[in-house]
Every structure is written in C-alpha cells, then in structure tokens.
Protein backbone atom coordinates (compact mmCIF):
# COMPACT_ATOMS: atom_id res chain seq x y z
CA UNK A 1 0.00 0.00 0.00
CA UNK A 2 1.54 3.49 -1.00
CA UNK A 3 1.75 6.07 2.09
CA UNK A 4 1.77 9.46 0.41
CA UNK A 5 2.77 12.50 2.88
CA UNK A 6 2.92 16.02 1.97
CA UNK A 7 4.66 18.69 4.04
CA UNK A 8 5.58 22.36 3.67
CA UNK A 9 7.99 23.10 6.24
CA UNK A 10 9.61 26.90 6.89
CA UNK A 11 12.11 28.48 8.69
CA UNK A 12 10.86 32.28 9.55
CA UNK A 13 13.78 34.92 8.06
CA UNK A 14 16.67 35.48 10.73
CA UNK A 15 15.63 32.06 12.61
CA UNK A 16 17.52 28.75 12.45
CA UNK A 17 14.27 26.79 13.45
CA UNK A 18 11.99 24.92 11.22
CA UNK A 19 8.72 24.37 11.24
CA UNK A 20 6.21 22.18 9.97
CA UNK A 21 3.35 24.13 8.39
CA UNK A 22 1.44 21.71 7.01
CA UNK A 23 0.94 18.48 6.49
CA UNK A 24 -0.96 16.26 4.49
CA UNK A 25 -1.22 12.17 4.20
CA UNK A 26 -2.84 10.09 1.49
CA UNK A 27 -3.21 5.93 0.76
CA UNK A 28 -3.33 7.06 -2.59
CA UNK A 29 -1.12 7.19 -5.27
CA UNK A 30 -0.48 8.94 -8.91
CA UNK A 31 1.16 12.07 -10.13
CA UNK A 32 -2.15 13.75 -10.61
CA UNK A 33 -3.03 13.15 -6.79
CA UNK A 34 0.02 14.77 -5.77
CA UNK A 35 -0.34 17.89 -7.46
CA UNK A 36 -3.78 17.74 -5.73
CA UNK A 37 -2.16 17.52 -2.65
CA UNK A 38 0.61 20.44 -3.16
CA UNK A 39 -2.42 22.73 -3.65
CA UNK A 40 -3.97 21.57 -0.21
CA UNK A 41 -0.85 21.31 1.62
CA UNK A 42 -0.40 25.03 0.78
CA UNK A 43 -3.62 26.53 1.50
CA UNK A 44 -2.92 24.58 5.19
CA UNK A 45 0.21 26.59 5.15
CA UNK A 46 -1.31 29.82 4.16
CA UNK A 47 -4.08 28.92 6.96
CA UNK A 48 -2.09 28.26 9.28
CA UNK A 49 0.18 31.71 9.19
CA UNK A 50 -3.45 33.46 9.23
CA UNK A 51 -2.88 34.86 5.70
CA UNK A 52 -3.98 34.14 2.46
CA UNK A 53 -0.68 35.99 0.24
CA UNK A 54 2.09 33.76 -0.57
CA UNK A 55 4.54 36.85 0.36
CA UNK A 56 3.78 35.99 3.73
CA UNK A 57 4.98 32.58 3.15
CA UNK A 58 7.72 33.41 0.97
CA UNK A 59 9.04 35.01 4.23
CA UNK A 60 9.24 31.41 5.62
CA UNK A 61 11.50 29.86 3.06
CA UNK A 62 9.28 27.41 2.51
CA UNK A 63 10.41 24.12 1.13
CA UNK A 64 7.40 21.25 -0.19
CA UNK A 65 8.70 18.15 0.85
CA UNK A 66 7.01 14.56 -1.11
CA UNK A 67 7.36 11.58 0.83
CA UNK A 68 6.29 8.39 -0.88
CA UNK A 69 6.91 5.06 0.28
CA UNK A 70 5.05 1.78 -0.85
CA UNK A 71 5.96 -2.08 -1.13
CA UNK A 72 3.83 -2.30 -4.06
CA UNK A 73 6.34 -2.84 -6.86
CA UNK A 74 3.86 -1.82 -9.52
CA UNK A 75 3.94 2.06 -8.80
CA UNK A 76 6.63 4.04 -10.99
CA UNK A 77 7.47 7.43 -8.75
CA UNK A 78 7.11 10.23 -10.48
CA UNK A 79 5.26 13.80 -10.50
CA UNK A 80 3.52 16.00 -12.31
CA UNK A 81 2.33 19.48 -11.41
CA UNK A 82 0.51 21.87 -13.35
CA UNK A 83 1.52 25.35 -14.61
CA UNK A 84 -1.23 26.60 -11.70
CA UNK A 85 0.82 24.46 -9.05
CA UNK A 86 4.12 25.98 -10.15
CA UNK A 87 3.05 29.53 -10.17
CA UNK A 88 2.21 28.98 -6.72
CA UNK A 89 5.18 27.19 -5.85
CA UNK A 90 7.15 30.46 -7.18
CA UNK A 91 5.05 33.15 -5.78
CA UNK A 92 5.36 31.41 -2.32
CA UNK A 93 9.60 30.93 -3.29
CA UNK A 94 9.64 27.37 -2.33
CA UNK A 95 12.19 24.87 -2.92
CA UNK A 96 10.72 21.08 -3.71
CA UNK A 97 12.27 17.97 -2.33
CA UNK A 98 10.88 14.80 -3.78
CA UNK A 99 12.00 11.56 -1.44
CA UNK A 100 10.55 8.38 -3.21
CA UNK A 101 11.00 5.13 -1.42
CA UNK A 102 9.76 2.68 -3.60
C-alpha cells in the first residue's frame, strides 16, 4: 500500500528553526493526486500563518517536501504538477524535495 505524505515546512527569516506548516497524508497514489495535494498542503500553510498571500509565506522559506513510500512494486514514482501548481510554488519561493522510497 503506497503512504503518500505532503509537508511544507519553513524556517521564519533570521531564525535557524523549522517548522512544519502543514501536512498532508494520502493511501493514494499517482502524479495527478500529488499535485492535488501540493495545492492543499499550501492553502494549510497559508491557513495556518493566518494569511492568504504567498509573500507571507515566501518570508518562511518554505520548502514542499514529497514523501512516498510503498511495497507495491507496480507504482513508478514520479510527478507532475501543473503550470497553476508551479506559479504557486514560485510566488510562495519554495524549494521542492521529492524523497521516493519505492
């Protein structure tokens, strides 16, 4: 069974310390689901600094981090994000860190 998590995880400007802004966990699996997930993983981020402007959460250096793991030796990693996911990915200035474990 695939295990799908989702994080965004920030470190405020002029602060060593990260933290974990959102996360998000699925059973599910396919490149179309994890886009889907991106786009609710950063709402929970944008929710969860009170604001709904991605400057606020550029200020976090925020870095999307895609953990998938699964025993099931039929599932081919890979992602695929659309050019709304990505526009939001650069307004907000994150970095993306894909970990597959497959």
């Amino acid at each position: 069974m695939p295990r799908l998590i989702v994080r965004i995880i920030g470190t405020k400007e002029g602060s060593e310390i990260e933290s974990i802004l959102a996360t998000v966990e699925s059973e599910q699996y396919d490149p179309d689901h994890v886009d889907a997930l991106v786009n609710v993983a950063l709402a929970g981020a944008l929710q969860a600094l009170q604001s709904d402007n991605f400057d606020v959460l550029r200020s976090w250096c925020p870095e999307v981090s895609i953990v998938l793991t699964s025993d099931d030796e039929g599932i081919r990693p890979s992602v695929h994000l659309t050019p709304s996911t990505l526009h939001k990915l650069a307004d907000a200035g994150a970095s993306f860190d894909f970990d597959p474990y497959v």
